[in-house]
Protein backbone atom coordinates (compact mmCIF):
# COMPACT_ATOMS: atom_id res chain seq x y z
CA UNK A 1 -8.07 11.69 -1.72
CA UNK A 2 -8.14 8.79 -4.39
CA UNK A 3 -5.31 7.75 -6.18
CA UNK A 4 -6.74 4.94 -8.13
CA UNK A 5 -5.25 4.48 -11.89
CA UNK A 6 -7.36 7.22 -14.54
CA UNK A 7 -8.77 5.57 -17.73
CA UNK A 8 -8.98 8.81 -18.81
CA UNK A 9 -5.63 9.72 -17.97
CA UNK A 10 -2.86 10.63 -21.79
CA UNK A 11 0.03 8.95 -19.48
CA UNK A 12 2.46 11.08 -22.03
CA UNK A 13 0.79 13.99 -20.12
CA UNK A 14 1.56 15.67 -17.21
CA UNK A 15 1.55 14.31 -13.75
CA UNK A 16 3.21 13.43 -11.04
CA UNK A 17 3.88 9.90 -10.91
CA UNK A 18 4.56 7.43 -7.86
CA UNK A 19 5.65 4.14 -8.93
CA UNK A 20 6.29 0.71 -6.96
CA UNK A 21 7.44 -2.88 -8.56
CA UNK A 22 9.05 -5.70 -6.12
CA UNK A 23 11.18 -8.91 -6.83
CA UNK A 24 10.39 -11.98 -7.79
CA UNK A 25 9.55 -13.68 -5.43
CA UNK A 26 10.01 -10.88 -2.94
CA UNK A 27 13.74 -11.62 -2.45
CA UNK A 28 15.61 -9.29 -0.56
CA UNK A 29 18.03 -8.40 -3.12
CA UNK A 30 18.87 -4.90 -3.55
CA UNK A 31 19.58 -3.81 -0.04
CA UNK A 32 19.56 -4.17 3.36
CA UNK A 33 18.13 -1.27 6.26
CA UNK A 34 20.51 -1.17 9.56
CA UNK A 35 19.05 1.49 11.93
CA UNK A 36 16.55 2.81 9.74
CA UNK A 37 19.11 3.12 7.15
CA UNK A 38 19.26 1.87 3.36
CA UNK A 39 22.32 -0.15 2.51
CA UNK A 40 22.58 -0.57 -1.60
CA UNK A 41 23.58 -4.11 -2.44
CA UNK A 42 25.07 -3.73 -6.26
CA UNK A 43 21.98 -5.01 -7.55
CA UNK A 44 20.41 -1.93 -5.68
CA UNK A 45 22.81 0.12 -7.50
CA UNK A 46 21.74 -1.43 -10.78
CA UNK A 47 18.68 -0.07 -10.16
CA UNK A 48 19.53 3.46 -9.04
CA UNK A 49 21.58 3.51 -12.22
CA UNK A 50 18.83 2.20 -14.02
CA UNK A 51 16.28 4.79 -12.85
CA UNK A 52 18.70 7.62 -13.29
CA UNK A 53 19.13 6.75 -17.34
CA UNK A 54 15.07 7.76 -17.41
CA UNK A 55 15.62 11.51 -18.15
CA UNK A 56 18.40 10.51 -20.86
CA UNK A 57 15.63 8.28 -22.56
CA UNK A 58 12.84 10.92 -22.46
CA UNK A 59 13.60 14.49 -21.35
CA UNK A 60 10.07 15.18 -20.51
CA UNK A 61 10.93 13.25 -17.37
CA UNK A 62 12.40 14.48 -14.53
CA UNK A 63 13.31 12.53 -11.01
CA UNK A 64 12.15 13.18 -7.70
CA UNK A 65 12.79 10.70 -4.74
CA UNK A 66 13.35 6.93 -5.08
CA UNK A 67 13.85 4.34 -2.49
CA UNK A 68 15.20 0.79 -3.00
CA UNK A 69 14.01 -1.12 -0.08
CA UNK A 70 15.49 -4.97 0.36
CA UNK A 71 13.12 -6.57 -1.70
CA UNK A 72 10.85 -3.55 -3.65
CA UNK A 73 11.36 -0.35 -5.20
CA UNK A 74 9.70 3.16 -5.02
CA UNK A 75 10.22 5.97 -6.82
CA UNK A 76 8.80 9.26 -8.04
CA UNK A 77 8.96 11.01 -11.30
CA UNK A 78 7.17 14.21 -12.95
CA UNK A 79 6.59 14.17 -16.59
CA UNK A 80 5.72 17.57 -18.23
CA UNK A 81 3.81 16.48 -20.92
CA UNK A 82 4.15 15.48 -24.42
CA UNK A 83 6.44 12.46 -23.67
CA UNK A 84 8.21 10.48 -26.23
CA UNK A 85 7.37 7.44 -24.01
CA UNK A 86 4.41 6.43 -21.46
CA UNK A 87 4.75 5.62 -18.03
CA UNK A 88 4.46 1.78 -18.28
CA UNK A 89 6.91 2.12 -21.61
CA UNK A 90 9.46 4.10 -19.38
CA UNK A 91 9.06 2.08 -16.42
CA UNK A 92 10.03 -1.45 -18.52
CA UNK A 93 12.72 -0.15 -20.05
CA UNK A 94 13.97 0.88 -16.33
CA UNK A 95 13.02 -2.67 -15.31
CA UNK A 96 14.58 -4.37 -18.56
CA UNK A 97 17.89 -2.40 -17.71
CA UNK A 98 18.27 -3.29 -14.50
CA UNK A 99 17.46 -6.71 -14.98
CA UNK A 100 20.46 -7.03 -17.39
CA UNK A 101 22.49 -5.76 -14.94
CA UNK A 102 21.55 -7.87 -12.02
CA UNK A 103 21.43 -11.21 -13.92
CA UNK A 104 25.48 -9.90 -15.36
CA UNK A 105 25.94 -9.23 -11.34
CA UNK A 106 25.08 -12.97 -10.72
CA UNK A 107 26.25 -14.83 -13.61
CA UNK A 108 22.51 -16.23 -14.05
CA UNK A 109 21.36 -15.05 -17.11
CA UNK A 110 17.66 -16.59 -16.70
CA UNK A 111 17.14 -15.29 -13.20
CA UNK A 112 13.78 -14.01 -12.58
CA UNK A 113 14.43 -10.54 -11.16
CA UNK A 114 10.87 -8.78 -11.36
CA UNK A 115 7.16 -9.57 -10.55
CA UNK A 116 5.44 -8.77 -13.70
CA UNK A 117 3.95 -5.06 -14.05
CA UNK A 118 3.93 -2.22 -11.47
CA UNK A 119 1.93 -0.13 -8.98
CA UNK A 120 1.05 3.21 -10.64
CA UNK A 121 -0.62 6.54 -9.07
CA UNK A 122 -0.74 9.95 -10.28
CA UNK A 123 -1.32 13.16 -8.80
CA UNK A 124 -2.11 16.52 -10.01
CA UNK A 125 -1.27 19.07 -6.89
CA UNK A 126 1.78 19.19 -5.23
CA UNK A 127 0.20 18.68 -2.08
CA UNK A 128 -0.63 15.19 -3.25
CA UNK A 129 2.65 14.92 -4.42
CA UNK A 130 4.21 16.12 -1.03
CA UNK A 131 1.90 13.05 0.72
CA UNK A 132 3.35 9.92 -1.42
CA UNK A 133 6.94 11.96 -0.80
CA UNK A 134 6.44 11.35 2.65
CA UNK A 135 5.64 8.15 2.30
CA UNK A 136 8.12 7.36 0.23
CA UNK A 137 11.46 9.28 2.08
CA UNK A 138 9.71 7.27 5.42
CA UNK A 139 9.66 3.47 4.18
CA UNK A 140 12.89 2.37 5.76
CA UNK A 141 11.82 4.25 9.31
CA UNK A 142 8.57 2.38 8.96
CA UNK A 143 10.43 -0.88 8.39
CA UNK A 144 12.74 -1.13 11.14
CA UNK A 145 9.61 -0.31 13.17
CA UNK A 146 7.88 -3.52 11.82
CA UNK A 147 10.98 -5.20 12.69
CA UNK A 148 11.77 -3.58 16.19
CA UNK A 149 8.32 -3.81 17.67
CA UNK A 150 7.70 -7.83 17.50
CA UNK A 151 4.44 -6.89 20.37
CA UNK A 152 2.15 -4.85 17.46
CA UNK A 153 1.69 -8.57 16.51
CA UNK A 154 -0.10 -8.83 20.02
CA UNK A 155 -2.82 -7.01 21.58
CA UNK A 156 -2.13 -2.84 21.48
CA UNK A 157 -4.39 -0.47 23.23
CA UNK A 158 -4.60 3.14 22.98
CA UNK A 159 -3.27 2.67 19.29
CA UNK A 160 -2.85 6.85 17.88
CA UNK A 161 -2.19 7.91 14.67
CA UNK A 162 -3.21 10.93 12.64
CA UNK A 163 -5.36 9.46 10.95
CA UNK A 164 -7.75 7.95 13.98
CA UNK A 165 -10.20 10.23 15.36
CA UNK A 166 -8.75 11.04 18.65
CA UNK A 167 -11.82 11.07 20.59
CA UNK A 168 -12.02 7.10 20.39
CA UNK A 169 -10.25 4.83 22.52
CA UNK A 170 -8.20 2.76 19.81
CA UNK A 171 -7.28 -1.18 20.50
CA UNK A 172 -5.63 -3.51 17.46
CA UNK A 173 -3.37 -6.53 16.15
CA UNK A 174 -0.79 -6.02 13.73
CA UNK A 175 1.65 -3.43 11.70
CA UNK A 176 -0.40 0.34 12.37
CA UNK A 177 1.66 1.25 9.88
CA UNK A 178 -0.27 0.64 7.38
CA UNK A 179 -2.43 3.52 8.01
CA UNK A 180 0.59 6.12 6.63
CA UNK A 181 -0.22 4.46 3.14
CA UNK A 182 -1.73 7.38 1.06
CA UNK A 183 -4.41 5.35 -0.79
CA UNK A 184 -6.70 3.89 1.61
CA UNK A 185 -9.87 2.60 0.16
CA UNK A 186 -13.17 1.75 2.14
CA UNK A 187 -15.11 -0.81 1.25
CA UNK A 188 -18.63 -0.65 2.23
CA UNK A 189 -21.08 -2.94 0.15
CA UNK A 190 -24.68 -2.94 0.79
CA UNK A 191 -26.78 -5.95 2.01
CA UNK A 192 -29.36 -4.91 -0.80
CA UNK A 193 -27.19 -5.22 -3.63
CA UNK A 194 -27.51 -8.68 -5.33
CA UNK A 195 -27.18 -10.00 -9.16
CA UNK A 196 -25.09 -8.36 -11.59
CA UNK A 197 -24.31 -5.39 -9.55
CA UNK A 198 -23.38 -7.17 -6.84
CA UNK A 199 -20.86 -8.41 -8.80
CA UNK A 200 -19.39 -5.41 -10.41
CA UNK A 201 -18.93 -3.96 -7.03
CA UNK A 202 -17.24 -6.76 -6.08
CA UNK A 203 -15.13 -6.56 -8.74
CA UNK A 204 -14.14 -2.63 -8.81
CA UNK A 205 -13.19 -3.52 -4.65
CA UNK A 206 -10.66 -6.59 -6.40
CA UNK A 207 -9.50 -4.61 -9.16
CA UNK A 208 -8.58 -1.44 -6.82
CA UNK A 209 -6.56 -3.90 -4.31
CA UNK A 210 -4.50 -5.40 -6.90
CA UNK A 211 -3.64 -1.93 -7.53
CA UNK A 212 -2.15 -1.28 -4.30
CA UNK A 213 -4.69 0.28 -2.78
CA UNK A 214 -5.35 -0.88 1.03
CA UNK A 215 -8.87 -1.81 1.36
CA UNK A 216 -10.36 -0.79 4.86
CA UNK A 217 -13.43 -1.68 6.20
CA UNK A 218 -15.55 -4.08 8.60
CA UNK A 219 -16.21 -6.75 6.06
CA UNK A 220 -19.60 -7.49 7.57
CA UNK A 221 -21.75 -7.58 4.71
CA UNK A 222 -21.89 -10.92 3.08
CA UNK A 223 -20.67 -8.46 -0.41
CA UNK A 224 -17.60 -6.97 1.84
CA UNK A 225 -16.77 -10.56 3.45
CA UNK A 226 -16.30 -11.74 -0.07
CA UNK A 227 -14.18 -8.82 -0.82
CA UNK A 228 -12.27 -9.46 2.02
CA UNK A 229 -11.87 -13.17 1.52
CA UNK A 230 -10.80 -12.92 -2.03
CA UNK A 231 -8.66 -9.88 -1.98
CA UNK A 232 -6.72 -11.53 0.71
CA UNK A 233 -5.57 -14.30 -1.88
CA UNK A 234 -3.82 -11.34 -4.31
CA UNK A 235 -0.28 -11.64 -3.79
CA UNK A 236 0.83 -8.31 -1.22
CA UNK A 237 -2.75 -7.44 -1.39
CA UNK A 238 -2.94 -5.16 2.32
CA UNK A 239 -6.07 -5.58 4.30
CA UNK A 240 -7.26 -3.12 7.16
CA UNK A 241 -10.52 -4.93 9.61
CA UNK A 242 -12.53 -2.76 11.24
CA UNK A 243 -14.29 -4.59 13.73
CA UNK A 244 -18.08 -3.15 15.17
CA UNK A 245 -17.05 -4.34 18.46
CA UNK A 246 -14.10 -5.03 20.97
CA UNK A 247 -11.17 -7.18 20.60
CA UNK A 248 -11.25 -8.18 23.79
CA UNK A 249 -11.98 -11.68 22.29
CA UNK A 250 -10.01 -11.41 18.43
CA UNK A 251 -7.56 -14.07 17.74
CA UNK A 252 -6.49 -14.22 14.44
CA UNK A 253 -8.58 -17.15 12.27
CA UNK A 254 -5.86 -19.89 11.16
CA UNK A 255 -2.39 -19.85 9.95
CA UNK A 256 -2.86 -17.88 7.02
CA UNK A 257 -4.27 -14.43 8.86
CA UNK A 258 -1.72 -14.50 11.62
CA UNK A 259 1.16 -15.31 8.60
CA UNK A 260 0.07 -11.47 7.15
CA UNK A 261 -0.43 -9.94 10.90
CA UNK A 262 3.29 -11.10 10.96
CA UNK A 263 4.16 -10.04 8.10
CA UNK A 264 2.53 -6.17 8.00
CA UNK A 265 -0.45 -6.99 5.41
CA UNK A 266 -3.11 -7.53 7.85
CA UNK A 267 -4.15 -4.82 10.54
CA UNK A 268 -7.37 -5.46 12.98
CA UNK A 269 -8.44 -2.04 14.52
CA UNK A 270 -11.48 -1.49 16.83
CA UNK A 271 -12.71 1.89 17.92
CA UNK A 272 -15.32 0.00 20.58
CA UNK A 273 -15.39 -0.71 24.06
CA UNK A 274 -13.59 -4.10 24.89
CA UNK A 275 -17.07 -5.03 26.32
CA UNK A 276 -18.82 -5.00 23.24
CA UNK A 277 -20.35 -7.62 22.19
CA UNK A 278 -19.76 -9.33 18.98
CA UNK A 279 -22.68 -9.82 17.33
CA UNK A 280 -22.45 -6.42 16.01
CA UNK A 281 -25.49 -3.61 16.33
CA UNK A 282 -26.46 -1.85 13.00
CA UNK A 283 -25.53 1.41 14.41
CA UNK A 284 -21.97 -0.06 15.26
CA UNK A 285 -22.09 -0.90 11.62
CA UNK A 286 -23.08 2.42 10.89
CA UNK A 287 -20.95 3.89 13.14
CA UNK A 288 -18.03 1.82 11.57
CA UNK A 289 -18.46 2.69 7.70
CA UNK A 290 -18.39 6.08 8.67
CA UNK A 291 -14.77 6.08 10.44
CA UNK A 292 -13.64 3.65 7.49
CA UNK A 293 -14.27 6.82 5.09
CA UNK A 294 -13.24 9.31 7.57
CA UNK A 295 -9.84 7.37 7.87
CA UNK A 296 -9.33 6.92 4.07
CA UNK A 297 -9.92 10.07 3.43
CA UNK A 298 -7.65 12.08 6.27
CA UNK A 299 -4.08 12.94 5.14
CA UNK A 300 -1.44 10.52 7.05
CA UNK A 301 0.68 13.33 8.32
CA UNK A 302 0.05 16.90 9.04
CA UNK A 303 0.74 18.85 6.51
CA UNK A 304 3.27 20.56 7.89
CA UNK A 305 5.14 17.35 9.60
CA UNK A 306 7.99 18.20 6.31
């Protein structure tokens, strides 16, 4: 699957379109989640009302599913073509409105409400469609589970989720939650690539994680190390190691990887023995670009699971 924004893409046209923006900077100020459940504050409502005024400003959108989580906002809407307005023109007035709102709500009528822009993805198939759903209708499940489970932020073994071939013994630090996230992209950067190409694939790796796409990978190239070192300096940016050898021996590398560990942006994973040893093999690298692409590209549920 790839969900990365189209160039090519009229977004007038038709689509179905999952959208994500957050607060500035990430306050939790639309709602709180009490046993996996949503609680609107009335800035929350704002922005339900907000995002239910889209289909009065251009018909050729229609709502699906939104969720306002505490300090973020998802939501998913199907345009049928030939819109009045595009998808970033729809999705600032929706942000414009409900920032109105919420400053009248707190008598504070400079208050920053919104990081600037938005996450945008858009699929064709319903299928697709049915994936970000999931994702989507399960955020505040996934949260309380971040919030519940303090020991993912130590050592787990026998780690399983769909999307990790069950054959291998799984071991890993942090939030595994990050593997339901539709758009997982692998990085994997040769050693033989230098110069100006080097560069642009640097680049393209950057430009796709500021998207919101979570990068996955073993980062042991000295191209996919820099990938890894500078895409962990964009704001929310979500990393996924994964390491050519055990963890038997992994503690996180100063304050600022164990702050995302704690805070669900980092995940270490390890499909190898704890025994192995960590100057990695090249067929453990091998090995390890292969299950980065054969993670990114298996659906996070079954099919079926809805």
């Amino acid at each position: 699957m790839r969900f990365a924004r189209l160039k090519t893409h009229d977004y007038r046209g038709e689509g179905y379109y999952f959208i994500t923006f957050a607060t500035a900077p990430r306050r939790a100020l639309l709602s709180e989640i009490c046993a996996g459940r949503i609680q609107l504050f009335p800035e929350g409502r704002a922005v339900v009302e907000a995002w239910q005024r889209i289909p009065t400003d251009d018909p050729a959108y229609s709502l699906r599913i939104n969720v306002v989580m505490p300090d973020h906002f998802h939501g998913i809407l199907v345009c049928k073509g030939g819109a009045r307005y595009s998808l970033t023109q729809i999705v600032e007035r929706m942000k414009a409105r409900s920032r109105q709102a919420i400053r009248r709500l707190k008598n504070a009528p400079t208050l920053s409400v919104w990081e600037a822009g938005f996450h945008d993805f858009v699929a064709f198939t319903s299928a697709t469609f049915n994936v970000f759903a999931d994702y989507v209708r399960d955020n505040p499940h996934r949260w309380q589970l971040r919030h519940d489970n303090p020991q993912w932020f130590a050592k787990q073994t026998d780690v399983i989720h769909p999307r990790l071939p069950p054959e291998t013994r799984w071991t890993a630090y942090g939030d595994h939650t990050l593997l339901d996230y539709p758009w997982l992209e692998p990085v994997v950067i040769s050693r033989r690539l230098e110069g100006e190409e080097l560069e642009t694939e640097v680049a393209r790796f950057l430009a796709l994680a500021r998207e919101g796409a979570v990068l996955i990978g073993g980062f042991i190239s000295p191209g996919e190390r820099r990938v890894a070192r500078e895409a962990a300096a964009v704001p929310r940016s979500r990393l996924i190691y994964l390491h050519p050898w055990g963890l038997s021996r992994y503690k996180p590398c100063g304050r600022a990887v164990a702050e995302r560990l704690a805070s669900g942006l980092t995940l270490a994973l390890s499909g190898f023995p704890e025994t192995e040893e960590t100057a990695p093999r090249r067929e453990n690298c091998m090995l390890n670009n292969r299950w980065a692409q054969a993670i990114a590209s298996t659906l996070p549920r079954a099919p079926d699971s809805h």
